[in-house]
C-alpha atoms as a PDB file:
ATOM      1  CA  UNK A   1     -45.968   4.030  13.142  1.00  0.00           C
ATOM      2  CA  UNK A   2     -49.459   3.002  12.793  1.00  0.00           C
ATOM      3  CA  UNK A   3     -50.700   0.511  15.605  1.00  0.00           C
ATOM      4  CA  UNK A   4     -53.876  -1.546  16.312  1.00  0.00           C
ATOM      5  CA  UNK A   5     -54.060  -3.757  18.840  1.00  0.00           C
ATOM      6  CA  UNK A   6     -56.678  -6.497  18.996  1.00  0.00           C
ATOM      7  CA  UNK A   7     -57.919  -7.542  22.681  1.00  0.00           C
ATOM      8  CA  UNK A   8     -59.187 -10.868  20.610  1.00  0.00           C
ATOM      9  CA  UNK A   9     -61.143 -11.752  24.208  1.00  0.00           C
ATOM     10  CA  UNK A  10     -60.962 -10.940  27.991  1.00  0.00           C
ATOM     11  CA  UNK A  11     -60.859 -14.628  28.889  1.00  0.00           C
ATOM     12  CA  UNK A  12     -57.511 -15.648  29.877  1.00  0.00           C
ATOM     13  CA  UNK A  13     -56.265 -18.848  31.660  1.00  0.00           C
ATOM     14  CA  UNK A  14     -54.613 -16.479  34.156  1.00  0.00           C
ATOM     15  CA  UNK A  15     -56.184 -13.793  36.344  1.00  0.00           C
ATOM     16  CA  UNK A  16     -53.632 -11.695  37.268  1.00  0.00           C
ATOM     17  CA  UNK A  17     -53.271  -9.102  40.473  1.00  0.00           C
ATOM     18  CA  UNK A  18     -51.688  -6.137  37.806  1.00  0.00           C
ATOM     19  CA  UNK A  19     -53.839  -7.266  34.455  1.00  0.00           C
ATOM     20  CA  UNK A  20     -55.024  -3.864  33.241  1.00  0.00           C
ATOM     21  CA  UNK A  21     -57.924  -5.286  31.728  1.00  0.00           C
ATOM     22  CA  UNK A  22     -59.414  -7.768  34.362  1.00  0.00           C
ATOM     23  CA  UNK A  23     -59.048 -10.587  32.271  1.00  0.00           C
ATOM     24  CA  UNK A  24     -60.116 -13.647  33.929  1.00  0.00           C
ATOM     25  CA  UNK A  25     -60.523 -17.260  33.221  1.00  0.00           C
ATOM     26  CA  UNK A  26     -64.305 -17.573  32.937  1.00  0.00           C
ATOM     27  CA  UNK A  27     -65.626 -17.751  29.332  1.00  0.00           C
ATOM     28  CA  UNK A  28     -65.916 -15.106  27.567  1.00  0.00           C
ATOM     29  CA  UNK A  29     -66.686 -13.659  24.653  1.00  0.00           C
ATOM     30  CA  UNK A  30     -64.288 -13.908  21.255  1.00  0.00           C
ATOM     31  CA  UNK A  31     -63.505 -11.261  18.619  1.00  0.00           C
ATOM     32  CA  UNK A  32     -65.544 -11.870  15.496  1.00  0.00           C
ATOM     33  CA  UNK A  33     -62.663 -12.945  12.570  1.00  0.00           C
ATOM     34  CA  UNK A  34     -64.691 -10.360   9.987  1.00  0.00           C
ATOM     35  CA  UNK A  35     -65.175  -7.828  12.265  1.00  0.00           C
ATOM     36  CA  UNK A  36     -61.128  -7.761  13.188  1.00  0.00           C
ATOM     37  CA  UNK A  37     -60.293  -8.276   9.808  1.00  0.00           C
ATOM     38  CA  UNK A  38     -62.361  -5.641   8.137  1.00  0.00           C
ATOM     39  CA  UNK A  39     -61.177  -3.064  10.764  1.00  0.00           C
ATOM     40  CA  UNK A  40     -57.021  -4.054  10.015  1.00  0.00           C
ATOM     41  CA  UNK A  41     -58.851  -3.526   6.228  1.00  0.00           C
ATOM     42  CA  UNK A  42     -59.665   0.222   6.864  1.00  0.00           C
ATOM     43  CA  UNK A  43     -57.345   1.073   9.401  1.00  0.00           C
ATOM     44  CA  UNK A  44     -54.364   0.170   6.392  1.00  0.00           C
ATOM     45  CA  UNK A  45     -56.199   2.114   3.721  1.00  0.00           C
ATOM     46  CA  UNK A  46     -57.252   5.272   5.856  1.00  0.00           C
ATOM     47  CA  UNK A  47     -54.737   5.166   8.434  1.00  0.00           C
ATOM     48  CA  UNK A  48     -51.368   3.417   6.723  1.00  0.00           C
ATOM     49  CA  UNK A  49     -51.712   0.881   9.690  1.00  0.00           C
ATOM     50  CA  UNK A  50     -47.962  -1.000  10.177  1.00  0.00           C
ATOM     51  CA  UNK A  51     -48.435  -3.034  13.149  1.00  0.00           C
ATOM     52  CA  UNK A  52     -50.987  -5.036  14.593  1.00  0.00           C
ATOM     53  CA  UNK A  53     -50.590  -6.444  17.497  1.00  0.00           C
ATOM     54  CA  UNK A  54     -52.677  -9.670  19.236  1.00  0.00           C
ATOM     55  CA  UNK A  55     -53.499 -10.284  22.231  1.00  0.00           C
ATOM     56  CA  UNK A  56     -56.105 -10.766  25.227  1.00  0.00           C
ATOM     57  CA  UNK A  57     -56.693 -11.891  27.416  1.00  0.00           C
ATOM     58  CA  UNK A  58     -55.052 -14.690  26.240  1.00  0.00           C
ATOM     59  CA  UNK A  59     -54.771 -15.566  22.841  1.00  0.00           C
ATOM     60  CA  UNK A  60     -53.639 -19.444  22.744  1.00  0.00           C
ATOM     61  CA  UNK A  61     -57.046 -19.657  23.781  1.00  0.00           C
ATOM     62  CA  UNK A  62     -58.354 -18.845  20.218  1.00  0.00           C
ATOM     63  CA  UNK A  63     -55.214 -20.505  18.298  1.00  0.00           C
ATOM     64  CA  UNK A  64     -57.550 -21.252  15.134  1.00  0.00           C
ATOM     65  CA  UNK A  65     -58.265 -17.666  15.286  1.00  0.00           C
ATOM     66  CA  UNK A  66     -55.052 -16.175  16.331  1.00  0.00           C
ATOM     67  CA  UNK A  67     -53.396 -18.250  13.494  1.00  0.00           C
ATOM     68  CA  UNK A  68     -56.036 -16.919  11.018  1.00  0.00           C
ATOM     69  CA  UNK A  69     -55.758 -13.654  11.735  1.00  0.00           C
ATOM     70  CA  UNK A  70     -51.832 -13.200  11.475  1.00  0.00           C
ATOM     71  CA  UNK A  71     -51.929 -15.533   8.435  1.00  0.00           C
ATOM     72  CA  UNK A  72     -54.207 -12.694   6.677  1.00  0.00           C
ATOM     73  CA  UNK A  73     -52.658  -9.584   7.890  1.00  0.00           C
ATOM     74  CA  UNK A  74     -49.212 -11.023   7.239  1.00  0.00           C
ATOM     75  CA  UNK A  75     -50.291 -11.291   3.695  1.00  0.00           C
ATOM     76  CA  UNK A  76     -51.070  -7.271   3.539  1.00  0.00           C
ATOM     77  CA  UNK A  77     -47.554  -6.320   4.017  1.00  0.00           C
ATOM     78  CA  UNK A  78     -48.518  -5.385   8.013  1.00  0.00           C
ATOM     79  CA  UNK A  79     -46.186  -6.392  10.907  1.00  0.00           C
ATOM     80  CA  UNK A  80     -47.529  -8.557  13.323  1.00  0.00           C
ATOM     81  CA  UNK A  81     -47.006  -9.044  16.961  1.00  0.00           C
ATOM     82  CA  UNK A  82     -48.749 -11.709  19.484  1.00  0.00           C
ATOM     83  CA  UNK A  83     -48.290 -11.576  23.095  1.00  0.00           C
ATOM     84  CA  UNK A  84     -49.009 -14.267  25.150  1.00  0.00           C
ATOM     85  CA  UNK A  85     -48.383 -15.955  28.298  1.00  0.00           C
ATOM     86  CA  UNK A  86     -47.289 -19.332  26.943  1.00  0.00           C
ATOM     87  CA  UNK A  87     -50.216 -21.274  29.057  1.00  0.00           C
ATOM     88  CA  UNK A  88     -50.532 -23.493  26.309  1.00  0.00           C
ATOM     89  CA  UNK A  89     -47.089 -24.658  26.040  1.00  0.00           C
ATOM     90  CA  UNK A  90     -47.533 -27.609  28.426  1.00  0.00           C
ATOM     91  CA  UNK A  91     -45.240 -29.889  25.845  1.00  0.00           C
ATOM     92  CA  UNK A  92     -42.677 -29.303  23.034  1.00  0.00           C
ATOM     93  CA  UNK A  93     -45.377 -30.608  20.477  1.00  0.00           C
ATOM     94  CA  UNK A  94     -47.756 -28.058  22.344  1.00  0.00           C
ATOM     95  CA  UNK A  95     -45.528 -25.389  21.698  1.00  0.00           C
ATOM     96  CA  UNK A  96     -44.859 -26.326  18.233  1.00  0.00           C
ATOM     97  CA  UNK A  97     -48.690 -26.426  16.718  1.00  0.00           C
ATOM     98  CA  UNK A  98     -48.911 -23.044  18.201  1.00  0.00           C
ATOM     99  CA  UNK A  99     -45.835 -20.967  17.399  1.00  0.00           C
ATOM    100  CA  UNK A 100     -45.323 -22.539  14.319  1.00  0.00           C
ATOM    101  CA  UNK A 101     -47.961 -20.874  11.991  1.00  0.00           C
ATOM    102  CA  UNK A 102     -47.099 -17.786  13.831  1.00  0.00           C
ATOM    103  CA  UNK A 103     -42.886 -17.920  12.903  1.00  0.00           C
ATOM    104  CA  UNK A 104     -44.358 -19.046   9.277  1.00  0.00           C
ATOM    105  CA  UNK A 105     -46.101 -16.230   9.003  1.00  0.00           C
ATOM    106  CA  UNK A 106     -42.694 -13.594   9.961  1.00  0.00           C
ATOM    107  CA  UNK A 107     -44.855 -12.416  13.427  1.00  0.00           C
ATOM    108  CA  UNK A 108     -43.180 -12.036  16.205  1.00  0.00           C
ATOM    109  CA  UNK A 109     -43.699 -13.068  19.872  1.00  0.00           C
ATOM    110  CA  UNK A 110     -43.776 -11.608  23.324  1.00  0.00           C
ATOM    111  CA  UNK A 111     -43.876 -13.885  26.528  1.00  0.00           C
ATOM    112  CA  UNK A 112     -44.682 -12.626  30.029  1.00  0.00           C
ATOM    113  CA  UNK A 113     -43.120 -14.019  32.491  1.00  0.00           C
ATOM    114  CA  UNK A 114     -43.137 -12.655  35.957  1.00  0.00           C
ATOM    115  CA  UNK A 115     -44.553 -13.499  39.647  1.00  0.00           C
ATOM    116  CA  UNK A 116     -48.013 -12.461  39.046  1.00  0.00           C
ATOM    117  CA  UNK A 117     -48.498 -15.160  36.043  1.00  0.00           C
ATOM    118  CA  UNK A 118     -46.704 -17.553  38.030  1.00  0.00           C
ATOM    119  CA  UNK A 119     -49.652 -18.372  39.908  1.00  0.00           C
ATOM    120  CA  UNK A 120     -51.516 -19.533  37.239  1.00  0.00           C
ATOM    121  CA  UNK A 121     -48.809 -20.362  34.789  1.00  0.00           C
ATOM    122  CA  UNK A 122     -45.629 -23.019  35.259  1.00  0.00           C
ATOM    123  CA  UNK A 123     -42.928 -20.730  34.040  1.00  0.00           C
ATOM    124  CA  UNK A 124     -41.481 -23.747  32.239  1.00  0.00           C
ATOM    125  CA  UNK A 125     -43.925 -23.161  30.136  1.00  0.00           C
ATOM    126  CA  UNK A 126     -42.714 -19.501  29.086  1.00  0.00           C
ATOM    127  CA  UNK A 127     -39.068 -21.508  29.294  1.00  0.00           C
ATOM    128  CA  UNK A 128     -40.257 -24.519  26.747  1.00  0.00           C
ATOM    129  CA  UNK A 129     -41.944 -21.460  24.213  1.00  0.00           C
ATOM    130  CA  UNK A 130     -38.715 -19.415  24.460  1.00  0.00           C
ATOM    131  CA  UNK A 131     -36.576 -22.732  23.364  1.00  0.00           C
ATOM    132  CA  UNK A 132     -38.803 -23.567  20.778  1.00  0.00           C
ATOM    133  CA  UNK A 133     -39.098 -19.966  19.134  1.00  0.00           C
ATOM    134  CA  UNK A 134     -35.111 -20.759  19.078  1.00  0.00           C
ATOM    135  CA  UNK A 135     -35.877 -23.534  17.397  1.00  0.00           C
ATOM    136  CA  UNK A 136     -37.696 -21.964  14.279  1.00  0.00           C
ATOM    137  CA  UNK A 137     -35.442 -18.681  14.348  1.00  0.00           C
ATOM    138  CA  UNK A 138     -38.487 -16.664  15.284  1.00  0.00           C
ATOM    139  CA  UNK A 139     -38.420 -13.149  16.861  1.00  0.00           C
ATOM    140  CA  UNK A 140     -39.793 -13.118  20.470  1.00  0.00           C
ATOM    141  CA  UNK A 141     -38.956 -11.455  23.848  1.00  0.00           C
ATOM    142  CA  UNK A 142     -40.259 -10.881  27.646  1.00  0.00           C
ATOM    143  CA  UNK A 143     -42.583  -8.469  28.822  1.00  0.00           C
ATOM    144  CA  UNK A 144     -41.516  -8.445  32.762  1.00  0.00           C
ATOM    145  CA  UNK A 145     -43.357  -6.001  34.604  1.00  0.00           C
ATOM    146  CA  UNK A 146     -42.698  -4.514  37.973  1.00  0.00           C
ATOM    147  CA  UNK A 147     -44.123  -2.684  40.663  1.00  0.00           C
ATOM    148  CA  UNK A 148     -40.799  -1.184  41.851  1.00  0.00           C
ATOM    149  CA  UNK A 149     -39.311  -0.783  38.488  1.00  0.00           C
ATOM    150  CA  UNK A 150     -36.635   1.063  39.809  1.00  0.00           C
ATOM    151  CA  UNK A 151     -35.208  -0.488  43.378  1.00  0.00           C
ATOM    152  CA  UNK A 152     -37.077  -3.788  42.431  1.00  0.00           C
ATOM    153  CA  UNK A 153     -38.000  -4.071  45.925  1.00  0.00           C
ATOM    154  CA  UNK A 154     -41.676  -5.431  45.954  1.00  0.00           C
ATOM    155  CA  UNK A 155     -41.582  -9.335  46.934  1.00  0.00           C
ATOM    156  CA  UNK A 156     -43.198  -9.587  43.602  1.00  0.00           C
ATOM    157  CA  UNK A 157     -40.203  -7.917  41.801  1.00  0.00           C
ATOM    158  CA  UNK A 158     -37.918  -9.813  43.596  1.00  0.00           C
ATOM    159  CA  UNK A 159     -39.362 -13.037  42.897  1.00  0.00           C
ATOM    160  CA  UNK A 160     -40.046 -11.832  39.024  1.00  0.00           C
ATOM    161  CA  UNK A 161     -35.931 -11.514  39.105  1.00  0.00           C
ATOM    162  CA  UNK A 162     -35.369 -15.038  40.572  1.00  0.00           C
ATOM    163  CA  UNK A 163     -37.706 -16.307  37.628  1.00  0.00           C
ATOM    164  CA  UNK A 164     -35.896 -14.456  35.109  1.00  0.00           C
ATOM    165  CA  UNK A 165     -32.474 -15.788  36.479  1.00  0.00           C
ATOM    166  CA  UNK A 166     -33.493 -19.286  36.711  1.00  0.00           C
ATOM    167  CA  UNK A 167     -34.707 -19.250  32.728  1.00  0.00           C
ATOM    168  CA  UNK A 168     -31.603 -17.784  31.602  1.00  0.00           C
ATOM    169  CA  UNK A 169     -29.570 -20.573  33.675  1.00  0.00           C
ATOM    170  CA  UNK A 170     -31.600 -23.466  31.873  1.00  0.00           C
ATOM    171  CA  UNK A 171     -31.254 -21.378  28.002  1.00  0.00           C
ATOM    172  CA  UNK A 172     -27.319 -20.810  28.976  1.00  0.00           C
ATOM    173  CA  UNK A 173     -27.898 -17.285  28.133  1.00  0.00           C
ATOM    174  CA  UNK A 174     -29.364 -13.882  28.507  1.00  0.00           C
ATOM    175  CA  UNK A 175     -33.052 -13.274  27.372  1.00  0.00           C
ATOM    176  CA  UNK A 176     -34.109 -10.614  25.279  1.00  0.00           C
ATOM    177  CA  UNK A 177     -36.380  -8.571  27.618  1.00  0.00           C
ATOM    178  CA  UNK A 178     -38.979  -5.700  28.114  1.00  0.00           C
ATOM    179  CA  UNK A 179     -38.550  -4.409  31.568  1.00  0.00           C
ATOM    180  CA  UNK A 180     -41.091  -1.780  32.613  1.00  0.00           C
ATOM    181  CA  UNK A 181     -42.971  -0.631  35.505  1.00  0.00           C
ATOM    182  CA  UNK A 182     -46.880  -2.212  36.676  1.00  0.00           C
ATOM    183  CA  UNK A 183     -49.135   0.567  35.495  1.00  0.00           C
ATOM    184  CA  UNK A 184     -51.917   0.724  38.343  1.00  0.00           C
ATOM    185  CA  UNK A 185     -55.232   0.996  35.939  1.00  0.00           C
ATOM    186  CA  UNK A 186     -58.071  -1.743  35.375  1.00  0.00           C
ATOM    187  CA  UNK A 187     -57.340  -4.662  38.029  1.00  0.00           C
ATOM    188  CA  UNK A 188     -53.794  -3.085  39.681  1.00  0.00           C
ATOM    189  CA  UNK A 189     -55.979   0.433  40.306  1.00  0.00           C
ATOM    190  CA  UNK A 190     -57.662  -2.421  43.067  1.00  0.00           C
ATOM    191  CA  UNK A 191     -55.116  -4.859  43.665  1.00  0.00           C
ATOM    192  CA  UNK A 192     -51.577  -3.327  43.957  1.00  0.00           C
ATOM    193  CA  UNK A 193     -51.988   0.261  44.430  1.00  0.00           C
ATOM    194  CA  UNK A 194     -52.944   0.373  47.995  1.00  0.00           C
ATOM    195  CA  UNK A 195     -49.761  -1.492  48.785  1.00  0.00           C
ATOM    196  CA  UNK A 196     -47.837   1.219  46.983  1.00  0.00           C
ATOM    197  CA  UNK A 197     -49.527   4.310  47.234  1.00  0.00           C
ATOM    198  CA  UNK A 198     -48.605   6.040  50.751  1.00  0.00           C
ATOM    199  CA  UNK A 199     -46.874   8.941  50.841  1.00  0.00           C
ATOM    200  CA  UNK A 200     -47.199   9.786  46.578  1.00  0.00           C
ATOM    201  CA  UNK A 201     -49.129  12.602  46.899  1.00  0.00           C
ATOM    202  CA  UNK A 202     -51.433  13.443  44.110  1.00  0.00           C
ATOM    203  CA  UNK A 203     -50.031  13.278  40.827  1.00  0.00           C
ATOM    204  CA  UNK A 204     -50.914  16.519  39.028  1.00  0.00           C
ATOM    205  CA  UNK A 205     -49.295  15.380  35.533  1.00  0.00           C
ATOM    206  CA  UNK A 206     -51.186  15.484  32.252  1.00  0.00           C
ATOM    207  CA  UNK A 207     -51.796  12.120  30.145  1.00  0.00           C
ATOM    208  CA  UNK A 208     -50.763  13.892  26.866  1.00  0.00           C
ATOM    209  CA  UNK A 209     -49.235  10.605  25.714  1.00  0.00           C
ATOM    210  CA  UNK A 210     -49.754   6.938  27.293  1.00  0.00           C
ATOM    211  CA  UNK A 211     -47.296   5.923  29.299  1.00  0.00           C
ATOM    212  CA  UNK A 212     -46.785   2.115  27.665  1.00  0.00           C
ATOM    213  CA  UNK A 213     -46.237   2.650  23.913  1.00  0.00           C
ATOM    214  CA  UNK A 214     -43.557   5.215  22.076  1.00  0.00           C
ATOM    215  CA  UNK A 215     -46.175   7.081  19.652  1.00  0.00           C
ATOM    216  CA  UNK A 216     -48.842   6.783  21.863  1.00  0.00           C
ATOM    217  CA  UNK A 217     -50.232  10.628  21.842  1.00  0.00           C
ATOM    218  CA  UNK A 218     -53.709  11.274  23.124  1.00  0.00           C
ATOM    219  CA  UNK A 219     -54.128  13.928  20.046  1.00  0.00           C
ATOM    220  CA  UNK A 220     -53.487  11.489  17.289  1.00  0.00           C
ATOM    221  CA  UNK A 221     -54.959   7.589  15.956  1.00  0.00           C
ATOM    222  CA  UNK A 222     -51.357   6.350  15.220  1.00  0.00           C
ATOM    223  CA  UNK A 223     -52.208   4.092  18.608  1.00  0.00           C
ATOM    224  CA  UNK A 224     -55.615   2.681  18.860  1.00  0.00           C
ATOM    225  CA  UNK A 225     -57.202  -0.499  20.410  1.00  0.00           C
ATOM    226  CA  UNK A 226     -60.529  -2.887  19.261  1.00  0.00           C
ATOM    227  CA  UNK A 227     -61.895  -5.440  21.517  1.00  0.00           C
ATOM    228  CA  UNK A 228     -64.516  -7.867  21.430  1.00  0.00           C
ATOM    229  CA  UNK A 229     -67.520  -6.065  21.339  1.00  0.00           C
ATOM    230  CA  UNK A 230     -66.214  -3.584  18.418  1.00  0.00           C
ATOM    231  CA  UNK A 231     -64.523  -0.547  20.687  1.00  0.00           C
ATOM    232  CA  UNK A 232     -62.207   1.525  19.129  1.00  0.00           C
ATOM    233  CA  UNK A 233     -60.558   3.229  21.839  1.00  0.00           C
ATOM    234  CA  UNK A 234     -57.270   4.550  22.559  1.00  0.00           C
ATOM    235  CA  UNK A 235     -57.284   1.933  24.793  1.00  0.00           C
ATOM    236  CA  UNK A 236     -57.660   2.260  29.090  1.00  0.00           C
ATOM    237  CA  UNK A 237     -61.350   2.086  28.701  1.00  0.00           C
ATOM    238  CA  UNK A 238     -61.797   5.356  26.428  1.00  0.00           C
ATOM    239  CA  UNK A 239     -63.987   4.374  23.623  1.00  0.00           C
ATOM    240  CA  UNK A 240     -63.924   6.800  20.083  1.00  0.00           C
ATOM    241  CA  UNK A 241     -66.214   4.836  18.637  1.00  0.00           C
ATOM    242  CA  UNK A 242     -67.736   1.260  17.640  1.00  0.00           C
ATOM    243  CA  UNK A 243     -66.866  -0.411  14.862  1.00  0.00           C
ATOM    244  CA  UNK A 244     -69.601  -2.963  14.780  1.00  0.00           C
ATOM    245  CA  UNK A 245     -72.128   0.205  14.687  1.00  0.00           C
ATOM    246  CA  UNK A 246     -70.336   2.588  12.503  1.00  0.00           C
ATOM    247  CA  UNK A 247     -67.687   2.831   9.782  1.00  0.00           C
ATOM    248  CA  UNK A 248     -64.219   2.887  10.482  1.00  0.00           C
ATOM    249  CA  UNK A 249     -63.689   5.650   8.090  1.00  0.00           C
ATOM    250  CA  UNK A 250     -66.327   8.182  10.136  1.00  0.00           C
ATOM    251  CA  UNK A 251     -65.014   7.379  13.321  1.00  0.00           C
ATOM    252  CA  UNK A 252     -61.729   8.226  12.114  1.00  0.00           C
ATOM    253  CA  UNK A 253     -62.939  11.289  10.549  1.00  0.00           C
ATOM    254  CA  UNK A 254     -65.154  12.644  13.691  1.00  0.00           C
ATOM    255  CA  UNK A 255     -61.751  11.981  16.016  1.00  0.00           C
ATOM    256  CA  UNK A 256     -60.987  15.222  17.541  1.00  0.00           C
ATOM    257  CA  UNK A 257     -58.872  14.665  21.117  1.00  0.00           C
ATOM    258  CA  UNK A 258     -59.547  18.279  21.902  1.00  0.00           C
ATOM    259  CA  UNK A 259     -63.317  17.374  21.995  1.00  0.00           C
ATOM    260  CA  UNK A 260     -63.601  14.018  23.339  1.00  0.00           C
ATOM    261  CA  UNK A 261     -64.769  14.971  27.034  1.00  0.00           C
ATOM    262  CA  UNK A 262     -62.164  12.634  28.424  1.00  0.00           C
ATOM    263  CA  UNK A 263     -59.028  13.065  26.313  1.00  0.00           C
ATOM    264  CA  UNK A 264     -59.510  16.654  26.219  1.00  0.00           C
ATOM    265  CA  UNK A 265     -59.477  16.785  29.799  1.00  0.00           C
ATOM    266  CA  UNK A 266     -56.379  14.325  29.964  1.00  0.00           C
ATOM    267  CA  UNK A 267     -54.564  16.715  27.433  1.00  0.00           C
ATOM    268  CA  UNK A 268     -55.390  19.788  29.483  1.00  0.00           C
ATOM    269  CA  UNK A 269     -55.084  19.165  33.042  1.00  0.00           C
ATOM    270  CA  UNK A 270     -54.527  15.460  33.457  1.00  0.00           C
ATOM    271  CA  UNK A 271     -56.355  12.476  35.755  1.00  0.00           C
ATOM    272  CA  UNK A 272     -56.441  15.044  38.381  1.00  0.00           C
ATOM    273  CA  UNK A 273     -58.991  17.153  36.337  1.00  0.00           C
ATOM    274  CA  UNK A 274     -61.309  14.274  35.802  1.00  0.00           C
ATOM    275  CA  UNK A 275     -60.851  13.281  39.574  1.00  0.00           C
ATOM    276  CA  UNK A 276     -62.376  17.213  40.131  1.00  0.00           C
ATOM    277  CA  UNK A 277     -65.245  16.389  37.707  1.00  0.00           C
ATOM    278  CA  UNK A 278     -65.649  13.265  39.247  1.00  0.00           C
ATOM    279  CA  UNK A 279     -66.279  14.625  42.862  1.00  0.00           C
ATOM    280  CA  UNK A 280     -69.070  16.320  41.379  1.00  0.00           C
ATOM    281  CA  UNK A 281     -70.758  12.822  40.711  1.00  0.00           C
ATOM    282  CA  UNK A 282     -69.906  12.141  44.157  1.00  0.00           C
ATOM    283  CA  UNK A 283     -65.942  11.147  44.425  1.00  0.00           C
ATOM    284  CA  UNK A 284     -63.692  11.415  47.188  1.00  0.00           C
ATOM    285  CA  UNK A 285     -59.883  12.464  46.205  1.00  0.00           C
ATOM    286  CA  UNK A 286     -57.377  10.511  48.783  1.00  0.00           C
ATOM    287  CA  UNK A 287     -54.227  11.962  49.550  1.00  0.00           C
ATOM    288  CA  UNK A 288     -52.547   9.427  48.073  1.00  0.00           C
ATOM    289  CA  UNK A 289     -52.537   7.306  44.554  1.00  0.00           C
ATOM    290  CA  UNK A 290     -50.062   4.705  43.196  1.00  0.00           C
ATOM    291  CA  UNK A 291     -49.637   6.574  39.956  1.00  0.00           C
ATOM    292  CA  UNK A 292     -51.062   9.041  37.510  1.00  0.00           C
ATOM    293  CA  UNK A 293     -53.032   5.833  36.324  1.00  0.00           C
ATOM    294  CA  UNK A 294     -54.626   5.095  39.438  1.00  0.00           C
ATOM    295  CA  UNK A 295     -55.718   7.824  39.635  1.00  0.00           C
ATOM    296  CA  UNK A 296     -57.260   8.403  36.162  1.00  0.00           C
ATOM    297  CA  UNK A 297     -59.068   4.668  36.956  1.00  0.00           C
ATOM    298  CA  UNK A 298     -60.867   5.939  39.899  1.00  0.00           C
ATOM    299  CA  UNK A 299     -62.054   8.995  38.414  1.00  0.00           C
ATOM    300  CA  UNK A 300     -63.151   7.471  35.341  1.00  0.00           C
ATOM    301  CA  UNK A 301     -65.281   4.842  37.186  1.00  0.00           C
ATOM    302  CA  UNK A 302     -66.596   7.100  39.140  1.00  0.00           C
ATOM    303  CA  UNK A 303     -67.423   9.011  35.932  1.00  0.00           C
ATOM    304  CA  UNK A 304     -69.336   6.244  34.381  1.00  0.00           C
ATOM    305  CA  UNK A 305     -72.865   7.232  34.264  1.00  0.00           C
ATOM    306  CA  UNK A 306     -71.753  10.412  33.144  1.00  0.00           C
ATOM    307  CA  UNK A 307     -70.186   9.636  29.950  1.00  0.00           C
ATOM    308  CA  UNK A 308     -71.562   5.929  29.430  1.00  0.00           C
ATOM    309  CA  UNK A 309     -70.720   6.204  25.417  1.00  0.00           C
ATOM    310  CA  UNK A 310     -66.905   7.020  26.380  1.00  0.00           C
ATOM    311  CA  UNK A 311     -65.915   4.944  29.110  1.00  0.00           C
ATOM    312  CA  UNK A 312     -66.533   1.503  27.810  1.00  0.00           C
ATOM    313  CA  UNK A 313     -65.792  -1.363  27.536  1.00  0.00           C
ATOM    314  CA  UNK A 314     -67.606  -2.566  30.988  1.00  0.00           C
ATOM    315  CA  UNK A 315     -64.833  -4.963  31.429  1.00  0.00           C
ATOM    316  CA  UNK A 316     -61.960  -2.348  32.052  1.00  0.00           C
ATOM    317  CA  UNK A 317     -64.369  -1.257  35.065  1.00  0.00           C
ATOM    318  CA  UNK A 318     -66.050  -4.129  36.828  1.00  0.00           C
ATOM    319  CA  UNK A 319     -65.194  -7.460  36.916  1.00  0.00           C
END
């Protein structure tokens, strides 16, 4: 399968310890509709595109554009996905004006809910948006990530479970859920991996394939991400091109994994061999990292200068 997914904007009303993308609640910049729209365009007729899938940031932020955009691609036979953290379902009529167009339209919906949005976010919220997707018959589930994904030991996890348990109660049944572990790139890499990372070692693992999506190999463009600004990238800050300078269709045609100085090197020997680049440009390795991701964030920020085309956008590095 095909996928896109659109980063419509790094704003978010949430600013979350394990966001990947350092999303953050000042204003910030939103995806141009044409720009988006011409991309899904290409992407279907060069690259038999089947999914696209919305998100931020947050996107309930943008609802005129979020509504827009799944209202078009809907009508080019492409399946559409929004995730969202439900800030803006403060009432039921709330709820309704925004997943409304969206069920009308045959997307579907995911819904975090865990400790870290918490903070920012009532969980009744993600509760009242559940209910009323039952309401219209729409498809949605949880995205529940954790930092222990296995013993579910972390306070974090623990309260993440209590959240989960206490939404079920008040539905009267089980919730259709993605459970899956806190990758530590972008934000976490800063946040949540020193709590974690003592006694791991050095992860010497390649990156042949992301770690968060089924199809995602390094070596092909059936997984690719746009943000804001026009980055195609296969997402994690590793930029193939920019749509708002060049065509889709050359990008797509210049793609070669094997010699893109960053996914070749993920391919070949993994985050560890751009951690040895990097100590040329002055990095330190540590004897311990979180994960293979952590590890791969470091490196590439310290890479930066080095590769300034490639390792973009800014906002999966500072911020």
């Amino acid at each position: 399968m095909s996928v896109l997914k659109i980063h419509l904007s790094y704003q978010c009303s949430a600013e979350c310890d394990h966001c990947h993308l350092r999303a953050g609640r000042r204003p910030n910049k939103a995806i141009a509709y044409d720009l988006a729209l011409n991309t899904i365009v290409e992407l279907k007729r060069l690259n038999n595109l089947e999914l696209v899938v919305l998100l931020g940031g947050e996107p309930g932020l943008f609802p005129d554009l979020t509504h827009r955009l799944v209202g078009a691609v809907s009508t080019m036979g492409i399946a559409t996905r929004v995730e969202t953290n439900a800030s803006w379902a403060t009432d039921d009529a709330a709820a309704r004006a925004f997943l409304g167009p969206l069920y009308a339209a045959g997307t579907s919906v995911m819904l975090s809910l865990d400790a870290f949005h918490e903070t920012f976010i009532d969980p009744g919220c993600v509760e009242r948006a559940m209910r009323v997707s039952e309401e219209y018959g729409g498809h949605y589930n949880l995205e529940i990530p954790y930092v222990d994904a296995e013993r579910h030991s972390h306070p974090r996890d623990r309260r993440t479970d209590v959240l989960l348990r206490e939404v079920e109660q008040h539905l009267g049944h089980s919730a259709p859920a993605y459970k899956g572990p806190v990758l530590f790139k972008g934000r976490a890499a800063h946040t949540l991996a020193p709590e974690v990372a003592g006694g791991r070692g050095i992860p010497a693992e390649v990156c042949a394939e992301v770690p968060w999506w089924h199809n995602g190999s390094q070596r092909t463009l059936q997984l690719l991400g746009l943000d804001p600004h026009g980055y195609l990238s296969k997402e994690c800050g590793i930029a193939i091109g920019n749509v708002a300078t060049d065509s889709v269709q050359h990008i797509l045609e210049t793609f070669d994994a094997e010699r893109h100085p960053i996914l070749s090197t993920l391919i070949t020997t993994g985050p560890l061999g751009l951690a040895r680049e990097a100590q040329a440009q002055g990095y330190t390795l540590k004897r311990d990292y979180a994960d293979k991701c952590h590890l791969c964030q470091e490196a590439r920020e310290a890479l930066r200068g080095k590769y300034p085309q490639y390792l973009v956008p800014e906002q999966q590095y500072t911020g």
